[in-house]
C-alpha atoms as a PDB file:
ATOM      1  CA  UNK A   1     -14.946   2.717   1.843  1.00  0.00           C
ATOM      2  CA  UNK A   2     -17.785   4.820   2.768  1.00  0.00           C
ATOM      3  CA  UNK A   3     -17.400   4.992   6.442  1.00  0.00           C
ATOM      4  CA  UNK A   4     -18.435   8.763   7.333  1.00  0.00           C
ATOM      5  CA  UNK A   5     -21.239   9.350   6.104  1.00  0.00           C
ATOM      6  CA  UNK A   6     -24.372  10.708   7.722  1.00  0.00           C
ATOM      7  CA  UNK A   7     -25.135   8.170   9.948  1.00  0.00           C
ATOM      8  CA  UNK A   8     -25.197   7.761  13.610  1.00  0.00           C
ATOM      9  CA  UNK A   9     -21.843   8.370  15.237  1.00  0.00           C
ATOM     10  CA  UNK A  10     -19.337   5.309  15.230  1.00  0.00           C
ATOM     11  CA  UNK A  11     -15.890   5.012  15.421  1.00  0.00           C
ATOM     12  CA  UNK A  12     -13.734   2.943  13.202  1.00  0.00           C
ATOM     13  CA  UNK A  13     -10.142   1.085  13.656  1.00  0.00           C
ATOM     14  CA  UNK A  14      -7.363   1.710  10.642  1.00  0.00           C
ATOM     15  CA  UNK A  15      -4.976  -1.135  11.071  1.00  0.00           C
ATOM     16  CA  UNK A  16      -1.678  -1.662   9.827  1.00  0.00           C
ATOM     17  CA  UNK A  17       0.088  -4.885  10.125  1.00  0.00           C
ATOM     18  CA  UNK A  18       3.255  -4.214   8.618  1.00  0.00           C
ATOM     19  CA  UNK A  19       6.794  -5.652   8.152  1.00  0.00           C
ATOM     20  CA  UNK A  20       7.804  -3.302  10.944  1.00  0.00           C
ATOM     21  CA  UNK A  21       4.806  -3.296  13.880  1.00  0.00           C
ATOM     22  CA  UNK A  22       1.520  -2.737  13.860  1.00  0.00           C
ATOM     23  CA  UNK A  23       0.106   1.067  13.681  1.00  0.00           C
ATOM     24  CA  UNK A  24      -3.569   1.790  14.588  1.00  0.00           C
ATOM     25  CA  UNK A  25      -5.954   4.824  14.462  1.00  0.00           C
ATOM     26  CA  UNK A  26      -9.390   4.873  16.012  1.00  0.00           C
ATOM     27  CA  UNK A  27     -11.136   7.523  13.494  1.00  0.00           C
ATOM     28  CA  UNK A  28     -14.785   8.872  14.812  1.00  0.00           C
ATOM     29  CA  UNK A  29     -17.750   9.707  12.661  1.00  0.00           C
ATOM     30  CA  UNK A  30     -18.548  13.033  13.741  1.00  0.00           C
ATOM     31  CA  UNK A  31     -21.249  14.339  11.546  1.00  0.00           C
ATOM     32  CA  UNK A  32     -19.915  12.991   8.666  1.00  0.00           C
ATOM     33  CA  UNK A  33     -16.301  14.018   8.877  1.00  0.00           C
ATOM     34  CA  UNK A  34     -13.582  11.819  10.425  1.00  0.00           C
ATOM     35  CA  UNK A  35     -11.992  13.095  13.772  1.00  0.00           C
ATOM     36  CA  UNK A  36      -9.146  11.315  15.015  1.00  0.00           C
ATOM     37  CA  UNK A  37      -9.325   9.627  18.564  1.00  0.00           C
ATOM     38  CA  UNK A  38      -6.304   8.043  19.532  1.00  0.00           C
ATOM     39  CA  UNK A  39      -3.546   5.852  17.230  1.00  0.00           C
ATOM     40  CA  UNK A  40      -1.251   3.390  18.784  1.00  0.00           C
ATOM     41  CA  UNK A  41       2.026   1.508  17.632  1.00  0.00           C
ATOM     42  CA  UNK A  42       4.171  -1.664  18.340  1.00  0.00           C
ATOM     43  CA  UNK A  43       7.607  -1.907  17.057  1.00  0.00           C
ATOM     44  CA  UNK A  44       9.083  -5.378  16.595  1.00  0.00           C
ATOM     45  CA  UNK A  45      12.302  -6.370  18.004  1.00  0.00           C
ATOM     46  CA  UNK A  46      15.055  -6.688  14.904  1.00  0.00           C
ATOM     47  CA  UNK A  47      15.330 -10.435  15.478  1.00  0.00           C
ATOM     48  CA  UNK A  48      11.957 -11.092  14.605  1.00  0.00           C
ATOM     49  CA  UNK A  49      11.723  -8.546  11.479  1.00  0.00           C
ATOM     50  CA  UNK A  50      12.305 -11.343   8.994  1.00  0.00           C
ATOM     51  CA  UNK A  51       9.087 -13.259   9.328  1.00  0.00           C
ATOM     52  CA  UNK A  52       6.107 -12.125   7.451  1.00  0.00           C
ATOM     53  CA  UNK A  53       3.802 -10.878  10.618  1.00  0.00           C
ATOM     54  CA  UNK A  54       0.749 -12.198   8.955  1.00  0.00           C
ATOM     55  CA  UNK A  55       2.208 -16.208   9.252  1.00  0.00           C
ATOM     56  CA  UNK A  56       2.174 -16.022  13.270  1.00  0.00           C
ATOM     57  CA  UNK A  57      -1.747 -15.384  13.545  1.00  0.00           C
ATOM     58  CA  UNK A  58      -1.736 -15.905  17.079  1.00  0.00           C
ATOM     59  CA  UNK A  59       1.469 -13.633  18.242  1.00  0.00           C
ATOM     60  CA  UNK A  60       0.374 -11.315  15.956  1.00  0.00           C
ATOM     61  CA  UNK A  61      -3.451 -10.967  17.473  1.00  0.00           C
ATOM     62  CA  UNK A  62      -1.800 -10.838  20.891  1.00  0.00           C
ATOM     63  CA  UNK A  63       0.132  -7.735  19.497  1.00  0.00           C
ATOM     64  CA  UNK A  64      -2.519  -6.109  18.371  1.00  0.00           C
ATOM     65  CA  UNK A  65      -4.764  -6.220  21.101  1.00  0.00           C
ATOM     66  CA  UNK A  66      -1.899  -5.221  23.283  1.00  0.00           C
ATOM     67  CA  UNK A  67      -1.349  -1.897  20.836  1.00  0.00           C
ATOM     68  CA  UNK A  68      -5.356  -1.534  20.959  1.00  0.00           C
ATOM     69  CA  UNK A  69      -5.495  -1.858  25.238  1.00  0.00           C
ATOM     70  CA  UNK A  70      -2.308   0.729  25.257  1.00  0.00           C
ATOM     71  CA  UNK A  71      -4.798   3.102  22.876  1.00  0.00           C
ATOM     72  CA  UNK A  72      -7.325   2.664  24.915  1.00  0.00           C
ATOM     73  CA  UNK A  73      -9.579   1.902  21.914  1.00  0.00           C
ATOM     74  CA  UNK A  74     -13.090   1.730  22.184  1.00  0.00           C
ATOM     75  CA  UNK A  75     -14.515   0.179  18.760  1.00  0.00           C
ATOM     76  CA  UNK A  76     -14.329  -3.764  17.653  1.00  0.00           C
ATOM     77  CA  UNK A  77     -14.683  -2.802  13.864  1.00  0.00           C
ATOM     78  CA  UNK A  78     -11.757  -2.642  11.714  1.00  0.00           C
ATOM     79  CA  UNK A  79     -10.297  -1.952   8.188  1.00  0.00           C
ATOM     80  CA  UNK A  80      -7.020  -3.096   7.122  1.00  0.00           C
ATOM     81  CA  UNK A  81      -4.815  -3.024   4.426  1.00  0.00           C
ATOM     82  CA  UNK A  82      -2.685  -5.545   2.102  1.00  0.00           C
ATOM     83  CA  UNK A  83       0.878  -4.833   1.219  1.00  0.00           C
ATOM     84  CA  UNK A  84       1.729  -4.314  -2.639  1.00  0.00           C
ATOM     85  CA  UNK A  85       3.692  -7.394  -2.728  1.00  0.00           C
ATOM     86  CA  UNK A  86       0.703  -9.608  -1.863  1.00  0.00           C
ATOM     87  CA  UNK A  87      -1.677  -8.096  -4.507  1.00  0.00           C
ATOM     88  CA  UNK A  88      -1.943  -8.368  -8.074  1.00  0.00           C
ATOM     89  CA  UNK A  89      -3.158  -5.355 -10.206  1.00  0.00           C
ATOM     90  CA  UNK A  90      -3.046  -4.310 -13.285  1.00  0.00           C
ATOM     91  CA  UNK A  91      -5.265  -2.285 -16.283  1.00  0.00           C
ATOM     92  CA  UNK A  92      -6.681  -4.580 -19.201  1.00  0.00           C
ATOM     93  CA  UNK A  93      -8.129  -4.071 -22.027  1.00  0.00           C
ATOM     94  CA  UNK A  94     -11.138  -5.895 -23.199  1.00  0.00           C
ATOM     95  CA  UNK A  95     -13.910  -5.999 -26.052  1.00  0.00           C
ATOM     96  CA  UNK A  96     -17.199  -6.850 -25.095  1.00  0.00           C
ATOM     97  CA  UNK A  97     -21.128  -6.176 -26.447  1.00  0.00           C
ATOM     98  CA  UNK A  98     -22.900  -6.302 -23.197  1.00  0.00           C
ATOM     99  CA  UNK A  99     -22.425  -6.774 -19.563  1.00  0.00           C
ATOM    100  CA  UNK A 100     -22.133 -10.406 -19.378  1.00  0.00           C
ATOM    101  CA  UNK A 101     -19.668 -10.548 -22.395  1.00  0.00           C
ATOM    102  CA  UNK A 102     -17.392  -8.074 -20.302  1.00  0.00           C
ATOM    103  CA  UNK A 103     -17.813 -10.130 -17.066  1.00  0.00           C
ATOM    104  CA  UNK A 104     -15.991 -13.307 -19.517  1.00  0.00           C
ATOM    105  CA  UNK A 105     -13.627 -11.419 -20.828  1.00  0.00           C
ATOM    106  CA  UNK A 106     -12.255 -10.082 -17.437  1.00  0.00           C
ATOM    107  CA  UNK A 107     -12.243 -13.493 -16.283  1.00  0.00           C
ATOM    108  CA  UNK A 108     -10.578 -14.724 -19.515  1.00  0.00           C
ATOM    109  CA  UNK A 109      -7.811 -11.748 -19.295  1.00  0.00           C
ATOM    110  CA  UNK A 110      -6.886 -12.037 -15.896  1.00  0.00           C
ATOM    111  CA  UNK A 111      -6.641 -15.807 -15.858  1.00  0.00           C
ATOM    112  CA  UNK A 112      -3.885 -15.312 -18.321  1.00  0.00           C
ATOM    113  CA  UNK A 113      -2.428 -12.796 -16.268  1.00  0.00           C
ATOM    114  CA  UNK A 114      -2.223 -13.534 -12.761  1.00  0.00           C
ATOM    115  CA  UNK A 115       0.679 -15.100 -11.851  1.00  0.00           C
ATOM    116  CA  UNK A 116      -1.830 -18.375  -9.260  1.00  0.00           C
ATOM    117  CA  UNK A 117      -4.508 -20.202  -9.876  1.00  0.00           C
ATOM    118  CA  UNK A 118      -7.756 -17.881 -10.840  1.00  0.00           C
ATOM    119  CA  UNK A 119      -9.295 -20.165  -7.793  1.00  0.00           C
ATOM    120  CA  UNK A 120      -6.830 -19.602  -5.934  1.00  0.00           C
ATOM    121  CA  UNK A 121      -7.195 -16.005  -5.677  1.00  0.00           C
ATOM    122  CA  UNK A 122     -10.316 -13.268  -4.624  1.00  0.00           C
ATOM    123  CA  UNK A 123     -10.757 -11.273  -7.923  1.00  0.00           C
ATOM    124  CA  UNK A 124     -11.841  -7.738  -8.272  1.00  0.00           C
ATOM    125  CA  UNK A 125     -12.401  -5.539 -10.948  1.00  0.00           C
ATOM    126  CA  UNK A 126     -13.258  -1.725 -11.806  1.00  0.00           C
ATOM    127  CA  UNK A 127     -14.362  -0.454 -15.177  1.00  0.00           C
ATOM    128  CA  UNK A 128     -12.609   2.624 -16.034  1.00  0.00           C
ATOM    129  CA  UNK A 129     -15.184   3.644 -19.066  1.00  0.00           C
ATOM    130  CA  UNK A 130     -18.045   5.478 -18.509  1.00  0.00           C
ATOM    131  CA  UNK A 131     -20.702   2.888 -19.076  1.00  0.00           C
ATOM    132  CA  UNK A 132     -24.126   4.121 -19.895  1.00  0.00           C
ATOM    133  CA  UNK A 133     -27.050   2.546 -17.261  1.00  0.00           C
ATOM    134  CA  UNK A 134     -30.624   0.867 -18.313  1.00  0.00           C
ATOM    135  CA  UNK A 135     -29.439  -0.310 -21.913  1.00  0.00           C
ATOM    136  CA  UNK A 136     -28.379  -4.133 -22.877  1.00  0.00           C
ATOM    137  CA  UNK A 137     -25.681  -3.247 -25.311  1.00  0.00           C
ATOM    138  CA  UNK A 138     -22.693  -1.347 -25.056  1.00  0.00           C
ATOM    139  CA  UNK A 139     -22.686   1.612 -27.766  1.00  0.00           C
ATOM    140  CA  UNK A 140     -21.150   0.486 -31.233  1.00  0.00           C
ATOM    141  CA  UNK A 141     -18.283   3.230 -30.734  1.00  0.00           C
ATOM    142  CA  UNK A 142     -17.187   1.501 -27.178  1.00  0.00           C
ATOM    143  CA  UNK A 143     -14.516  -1.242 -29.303  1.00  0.00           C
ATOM    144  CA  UNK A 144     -12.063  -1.020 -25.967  1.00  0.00           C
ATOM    145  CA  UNK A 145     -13.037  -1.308 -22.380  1.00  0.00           C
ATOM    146  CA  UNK A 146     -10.023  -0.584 -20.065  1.00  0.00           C
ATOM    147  CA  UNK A 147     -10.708  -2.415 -16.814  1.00  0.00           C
ATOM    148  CA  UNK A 148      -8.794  -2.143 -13.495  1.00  0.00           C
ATOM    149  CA  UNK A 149      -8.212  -5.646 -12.069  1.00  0.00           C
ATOM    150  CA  UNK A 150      -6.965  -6.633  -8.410  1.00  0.00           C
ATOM    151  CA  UNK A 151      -6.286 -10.062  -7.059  1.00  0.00           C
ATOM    152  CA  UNK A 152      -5.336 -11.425  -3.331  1.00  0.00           C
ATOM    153  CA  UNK A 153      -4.503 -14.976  -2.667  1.00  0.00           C
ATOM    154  CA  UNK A 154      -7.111 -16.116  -0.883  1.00  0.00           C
ATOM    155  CA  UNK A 155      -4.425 -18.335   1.974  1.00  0.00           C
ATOM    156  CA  UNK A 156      -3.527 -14.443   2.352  1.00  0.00           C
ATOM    157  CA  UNK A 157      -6.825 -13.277   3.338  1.00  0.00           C
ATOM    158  CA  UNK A 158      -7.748 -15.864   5.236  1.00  0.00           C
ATOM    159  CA  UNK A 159      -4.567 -15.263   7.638  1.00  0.00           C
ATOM    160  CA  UNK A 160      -6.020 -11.345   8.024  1.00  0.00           C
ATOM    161  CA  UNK A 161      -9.231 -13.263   8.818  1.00  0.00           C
ATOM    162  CA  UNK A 162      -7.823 -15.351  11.713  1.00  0.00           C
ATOM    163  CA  UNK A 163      -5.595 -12.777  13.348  1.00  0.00           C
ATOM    164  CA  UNK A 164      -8.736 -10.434  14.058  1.00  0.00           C
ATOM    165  CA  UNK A 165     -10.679 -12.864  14.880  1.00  0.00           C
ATOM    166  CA  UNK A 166      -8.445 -14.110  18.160  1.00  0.00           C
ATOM    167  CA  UNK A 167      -7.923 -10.281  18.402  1.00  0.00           C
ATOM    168  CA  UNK A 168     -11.851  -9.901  18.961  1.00  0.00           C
ATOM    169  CA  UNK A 169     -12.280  -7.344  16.037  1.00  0.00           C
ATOM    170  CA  UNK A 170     -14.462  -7.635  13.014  1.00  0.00           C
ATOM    171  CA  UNK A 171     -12.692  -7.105  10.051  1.00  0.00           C
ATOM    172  CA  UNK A 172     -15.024  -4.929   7.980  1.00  0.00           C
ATOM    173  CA  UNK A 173     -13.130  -4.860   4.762  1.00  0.00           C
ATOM    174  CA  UNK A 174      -9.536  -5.363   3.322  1.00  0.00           C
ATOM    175  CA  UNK A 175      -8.089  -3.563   0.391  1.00  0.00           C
ATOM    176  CA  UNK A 176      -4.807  -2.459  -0.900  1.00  0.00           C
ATOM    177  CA  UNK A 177      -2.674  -0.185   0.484  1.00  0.00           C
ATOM    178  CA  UNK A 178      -2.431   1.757  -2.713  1.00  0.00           C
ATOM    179  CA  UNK A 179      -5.753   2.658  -2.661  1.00  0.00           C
ATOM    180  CA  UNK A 180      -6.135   3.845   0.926  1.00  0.00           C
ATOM    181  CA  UNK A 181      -2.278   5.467   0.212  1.00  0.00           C
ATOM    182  CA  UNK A 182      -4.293   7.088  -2.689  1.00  0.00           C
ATOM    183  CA  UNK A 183      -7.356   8.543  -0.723  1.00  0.00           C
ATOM    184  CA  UNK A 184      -5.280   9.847   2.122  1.00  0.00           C
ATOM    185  CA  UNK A 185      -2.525  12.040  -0.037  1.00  0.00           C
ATOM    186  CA  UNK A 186      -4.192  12.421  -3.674  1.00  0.00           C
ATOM    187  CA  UNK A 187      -7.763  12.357  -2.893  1.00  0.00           C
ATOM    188  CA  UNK A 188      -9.897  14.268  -6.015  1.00  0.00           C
ATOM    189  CA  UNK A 189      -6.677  15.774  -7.682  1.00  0.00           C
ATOM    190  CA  UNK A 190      -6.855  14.365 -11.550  1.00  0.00           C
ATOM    191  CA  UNK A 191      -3.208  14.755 -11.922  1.00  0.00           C
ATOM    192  CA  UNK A 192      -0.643  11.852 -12.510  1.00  0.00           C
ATOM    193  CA  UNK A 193       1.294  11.636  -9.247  1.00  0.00           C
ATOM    194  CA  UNK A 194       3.933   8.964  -7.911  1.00  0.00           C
ATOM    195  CA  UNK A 195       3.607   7.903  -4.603  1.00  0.00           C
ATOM    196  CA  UNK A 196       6.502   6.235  -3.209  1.00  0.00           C
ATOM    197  CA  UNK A 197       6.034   4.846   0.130  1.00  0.00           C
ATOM    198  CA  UNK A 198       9.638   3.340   2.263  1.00  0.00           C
ATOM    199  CA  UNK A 199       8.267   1.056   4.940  1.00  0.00           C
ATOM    200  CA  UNK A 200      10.570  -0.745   6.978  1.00  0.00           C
ATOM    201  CA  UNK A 201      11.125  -3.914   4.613  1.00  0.00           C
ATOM    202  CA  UNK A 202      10.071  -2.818   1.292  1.00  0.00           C
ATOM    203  CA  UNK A 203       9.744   0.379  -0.785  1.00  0.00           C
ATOM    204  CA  UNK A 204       6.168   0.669  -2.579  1.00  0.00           C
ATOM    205  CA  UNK A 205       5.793   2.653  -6.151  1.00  0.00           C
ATOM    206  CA  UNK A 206       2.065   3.595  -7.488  1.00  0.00           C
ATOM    207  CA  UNK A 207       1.615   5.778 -10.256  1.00  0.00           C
ATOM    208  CA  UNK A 208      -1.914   7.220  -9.625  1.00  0.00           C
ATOM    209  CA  UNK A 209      -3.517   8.646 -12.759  1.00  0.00           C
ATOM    210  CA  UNK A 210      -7.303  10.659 -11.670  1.00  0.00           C
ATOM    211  CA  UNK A 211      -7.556   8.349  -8.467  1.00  0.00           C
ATOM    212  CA  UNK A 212      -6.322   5.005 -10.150  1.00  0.00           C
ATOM    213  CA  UNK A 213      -3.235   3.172  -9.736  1.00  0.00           C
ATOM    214  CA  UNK A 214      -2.175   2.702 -12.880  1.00  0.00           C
ATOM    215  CA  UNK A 215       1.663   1.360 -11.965  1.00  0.00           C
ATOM    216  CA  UNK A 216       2.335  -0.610  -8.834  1.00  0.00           C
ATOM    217  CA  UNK A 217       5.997  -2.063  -8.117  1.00  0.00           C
ATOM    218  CA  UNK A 218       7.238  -2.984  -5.127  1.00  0.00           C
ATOM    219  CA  UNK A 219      11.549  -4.074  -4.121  1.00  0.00           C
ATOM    220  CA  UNK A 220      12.792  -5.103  -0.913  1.00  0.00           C
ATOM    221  CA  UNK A 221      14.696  -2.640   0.436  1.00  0.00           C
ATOM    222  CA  UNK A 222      13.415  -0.260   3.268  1.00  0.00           C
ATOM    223  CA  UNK A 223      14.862   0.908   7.080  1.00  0.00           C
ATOM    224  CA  UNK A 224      15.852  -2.108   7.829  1.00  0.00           C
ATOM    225  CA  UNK A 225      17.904  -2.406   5.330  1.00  0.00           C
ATOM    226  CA  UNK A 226      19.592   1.069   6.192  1.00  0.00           C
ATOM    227  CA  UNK A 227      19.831  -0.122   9.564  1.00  0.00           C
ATOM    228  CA  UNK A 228      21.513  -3.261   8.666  1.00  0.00           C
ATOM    229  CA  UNK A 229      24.034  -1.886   6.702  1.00  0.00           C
ATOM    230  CA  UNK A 230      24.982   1.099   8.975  1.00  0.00           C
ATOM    231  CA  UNK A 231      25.201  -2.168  11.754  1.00  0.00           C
ATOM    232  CA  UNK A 232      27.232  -4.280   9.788  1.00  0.00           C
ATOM    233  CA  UNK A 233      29.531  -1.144   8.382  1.00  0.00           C
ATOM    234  CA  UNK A 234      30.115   0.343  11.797  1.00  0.00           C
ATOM    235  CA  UNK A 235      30.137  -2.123  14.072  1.00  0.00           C
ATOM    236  CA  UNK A 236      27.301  -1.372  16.339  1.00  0.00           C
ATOM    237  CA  UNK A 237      24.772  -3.537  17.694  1.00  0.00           C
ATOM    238  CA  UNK A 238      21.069  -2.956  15.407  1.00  0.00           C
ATOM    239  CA  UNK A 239      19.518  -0.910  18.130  1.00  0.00           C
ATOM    240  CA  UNK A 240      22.703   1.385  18.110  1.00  0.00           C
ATOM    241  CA  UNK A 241      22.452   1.471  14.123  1.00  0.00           C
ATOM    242  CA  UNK A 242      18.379   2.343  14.617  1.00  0.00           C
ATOM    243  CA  UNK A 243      18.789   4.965  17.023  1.00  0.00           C
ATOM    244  CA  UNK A 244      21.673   6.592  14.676  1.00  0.00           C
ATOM    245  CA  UNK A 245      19.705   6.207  11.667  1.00  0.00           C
ATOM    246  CA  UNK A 246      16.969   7.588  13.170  1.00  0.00           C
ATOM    247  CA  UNK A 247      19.324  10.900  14.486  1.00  0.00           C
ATOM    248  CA  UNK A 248      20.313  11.130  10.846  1.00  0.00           C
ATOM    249  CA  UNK A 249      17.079  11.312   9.561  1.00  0.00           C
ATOM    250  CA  UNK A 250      16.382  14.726  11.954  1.00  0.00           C
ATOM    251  CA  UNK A 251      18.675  15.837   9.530  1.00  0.00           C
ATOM    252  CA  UNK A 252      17.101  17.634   6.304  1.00  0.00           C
ATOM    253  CA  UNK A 253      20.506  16.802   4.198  1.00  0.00           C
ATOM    254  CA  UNK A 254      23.959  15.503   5.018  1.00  0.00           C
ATOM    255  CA  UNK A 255      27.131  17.201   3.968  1.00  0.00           C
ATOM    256  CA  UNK A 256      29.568  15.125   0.968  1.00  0.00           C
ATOM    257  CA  UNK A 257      32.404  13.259   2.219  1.00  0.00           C
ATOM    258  CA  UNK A 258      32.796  10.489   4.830  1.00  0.00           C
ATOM    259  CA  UNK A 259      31.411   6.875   5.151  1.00  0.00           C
ATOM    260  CA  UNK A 260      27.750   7.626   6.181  1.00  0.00           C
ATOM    261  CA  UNK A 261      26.835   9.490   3.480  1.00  0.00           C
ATOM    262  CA  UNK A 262      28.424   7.285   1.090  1.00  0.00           C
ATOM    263  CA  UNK A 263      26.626   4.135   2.536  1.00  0.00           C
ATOM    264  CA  UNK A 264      23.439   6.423   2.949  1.00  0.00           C
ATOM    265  CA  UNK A 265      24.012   6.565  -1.501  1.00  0.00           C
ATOM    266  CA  UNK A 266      24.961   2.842  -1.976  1.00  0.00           C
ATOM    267  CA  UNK A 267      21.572   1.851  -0.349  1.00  0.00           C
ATOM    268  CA  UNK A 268      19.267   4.221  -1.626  1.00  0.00           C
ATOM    269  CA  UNK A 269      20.267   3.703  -5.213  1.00  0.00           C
ATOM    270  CA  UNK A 270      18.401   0.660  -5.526  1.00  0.00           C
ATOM    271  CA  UNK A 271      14.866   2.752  -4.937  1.00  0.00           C
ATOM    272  CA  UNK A 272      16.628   5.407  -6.850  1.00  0.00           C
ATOM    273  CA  UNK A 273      16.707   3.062  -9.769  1.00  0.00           C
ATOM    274  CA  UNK A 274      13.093   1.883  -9.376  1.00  0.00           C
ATOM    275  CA  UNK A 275      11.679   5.315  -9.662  1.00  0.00           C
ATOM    276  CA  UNK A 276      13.354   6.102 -12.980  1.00  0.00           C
ATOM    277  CA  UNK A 277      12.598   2.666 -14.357  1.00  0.00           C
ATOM    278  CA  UNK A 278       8.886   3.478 -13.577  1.00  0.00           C
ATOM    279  CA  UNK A 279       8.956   7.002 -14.387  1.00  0.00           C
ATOM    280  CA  UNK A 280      10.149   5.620 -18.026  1.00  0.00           C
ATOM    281  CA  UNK A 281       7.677   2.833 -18.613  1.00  0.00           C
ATOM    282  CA  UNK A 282       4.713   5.059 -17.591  1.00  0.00           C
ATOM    283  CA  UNK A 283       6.376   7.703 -20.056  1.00  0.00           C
ATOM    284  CA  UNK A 284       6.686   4.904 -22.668  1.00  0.00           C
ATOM    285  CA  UNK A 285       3.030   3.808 -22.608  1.00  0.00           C
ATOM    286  CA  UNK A 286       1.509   7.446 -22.309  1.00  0.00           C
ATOM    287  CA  UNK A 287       3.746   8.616 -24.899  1.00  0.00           C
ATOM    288  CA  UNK A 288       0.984   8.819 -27.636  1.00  0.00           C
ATOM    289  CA  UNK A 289      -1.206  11.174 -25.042  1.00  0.00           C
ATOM    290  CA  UNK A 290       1.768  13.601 -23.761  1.00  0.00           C
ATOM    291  CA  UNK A 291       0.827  12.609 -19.902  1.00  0.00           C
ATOM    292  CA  UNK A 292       3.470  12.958 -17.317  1.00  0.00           C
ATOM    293  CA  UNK A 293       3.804  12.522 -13.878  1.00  0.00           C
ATOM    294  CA  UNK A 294       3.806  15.862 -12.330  1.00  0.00           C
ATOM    295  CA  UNK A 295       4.249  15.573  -8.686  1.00  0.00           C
ATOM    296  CA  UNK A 296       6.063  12.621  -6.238  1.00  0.00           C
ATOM    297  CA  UNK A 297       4.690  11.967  -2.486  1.00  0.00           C
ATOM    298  CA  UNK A 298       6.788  10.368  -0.432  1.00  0.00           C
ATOM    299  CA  UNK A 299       5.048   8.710   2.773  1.00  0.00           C
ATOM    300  CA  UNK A 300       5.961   5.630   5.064  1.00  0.00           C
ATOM    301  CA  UNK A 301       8.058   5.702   8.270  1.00  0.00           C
ATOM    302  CA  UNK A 302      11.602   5.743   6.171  1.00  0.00           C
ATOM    303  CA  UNK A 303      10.625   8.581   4.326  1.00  0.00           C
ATOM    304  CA  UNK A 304      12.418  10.814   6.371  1.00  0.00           C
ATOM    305  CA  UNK A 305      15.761   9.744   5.175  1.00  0.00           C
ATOM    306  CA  UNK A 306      18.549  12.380   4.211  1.00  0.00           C
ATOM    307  CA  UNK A 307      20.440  12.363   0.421  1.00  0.00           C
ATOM    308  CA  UNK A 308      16.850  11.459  -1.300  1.00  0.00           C
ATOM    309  CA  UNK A 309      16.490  13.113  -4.833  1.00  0.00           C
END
């Protein structure tokens, strides 16, 4: 989203509703580059971590605008993101003569594809050809259009809706986290780069090939399961286990031998796992052009864990 450009000077809220809290920033337009003006954040207590934040509309509002008065935000407008899990996304490929062909054939492709309903769910879509402008038909030589396709339930939406409208802030757009993942820590670079992103619940993989996400997969396993296990292993209440997993985390790497690291392994391999498996299937379908991914970012707040490869 366009926010910053040359306008007159607003400020905008980032919003975060995640498995974990909520996170905030308040970014300000200041001629036409984005200035940070305060953030805010809301952990939730470890009994309440199971439920998905976005089914308790009105707790969840009340949270938010009690992380917003803490801030001491100023604006009412707000974008937010959707987690991985909730979205649908994928590349197709399509043959059309025209515009309107390639509008049916999307719509014919992706009802085959998604998982719901088509009416179910808010479809979007993003040619990745370079389409020329002004002329009816598509150029004989264009046989394949590769088009990137997204899709959010729409019972999902509306629950975003809701909770920002108790909190009193309009909800100026909602997209996926990949993409706002992608414009934050890849921005222009062309290159083929895995992000993988550890929130609190689940660990989020996108491939990112020039700017789009080309591979999305998503497991459930995060902090809290780290915490759980380290709770269950050594016998110490969940905010004991979160305060020592945090401690170990201060820690760049942790020396072989003894049951932490060893637990630290048994958990991890599961992501571990994930990024090879997706490492190989991107491999496997760009085999034919010799494209690789060449660098890894990890982000999200269990990033910071000790004994990652």
């Amino acid at each position: 989203m366009a926010l910053f450009g040359k306008a007159t000077q607003k400020s905008y809220l980032g919003v975060d509703l995640g498995a974990g809290g909520i996170k905030i920033v308040e970014l300000l337009n200041e001629k036409g580059r984005a200035r940070l003006v305060t953030y805010g954040y809301s952990d939730r207590a470890f009994e309440a971590m199971p439920t998905n934040i976005v089914d308790t509309a009105k707790d969840t509002a009340d949270l938010l605008k009690s992380v917003c008065k803490k801030a001491n935000t100023t604006s009412t407008k707000a974008v937010a993101g959707l987690p991985v899990a909730s979205v649908f996304s994928s590349i197709i490929t399509v043959q059309a003569k025209n515009r309107e062909e390639l509008k049916d054939a999307i719509q014919a492709k992706a009802t085959k594809l998604i998982p719901l309903p088509i009416e179910e769910m808010i479809l979007d879509s993003k040619i990745l050809e370079k389409i020329p402008e002004g002329k009816k038909d598509f150029p004989k030589e264009m046989k394949n259009i590769r088009v990137l396709i997204t899709g959010a339930p729409k019972n999902v939406v509306k629950k975003y809706i809701e909770i920002f409208k108790i909190a009193g802030i309009e909800l100026l757009s909602l997209e996926t986290e990949a993409f706002a993942l992608i414009r934050s820590l890849v921005g222009k670079d062309p290159s083929s780069i895995m992000i993988i992103d550890i929130g609190s619940v689940r660990t989020n993989l996108s491939i990112i090939e020039k700017g789009i996400p080309f591979l999305n997969r998503s497991i459930s396993t995060g902090g809290l399961t780290v915490t759980k296990t380290i709770s269950q292993s050594l016998g110490l209440a969940m905010p004991q286990a979160e305060q020592m997993k945090r401690d170990v985390a201060a820690l760049t790497k942790i020396a072989p031998g003894g049951d932490l690291p060893k637990l630290l392994d048994n958990i991890l391999q599961p992501i571990i796992n994930e990024i090879k498996y997706s490492l190989n299937m991107y491999a496997g379908q760009k085999e034919s052009e010799g494209t690789t991914v060449t660098k890894i970012i990890l982000t999200g707040g269990s990033s910071l864990l000790p004994n990652l490869p």
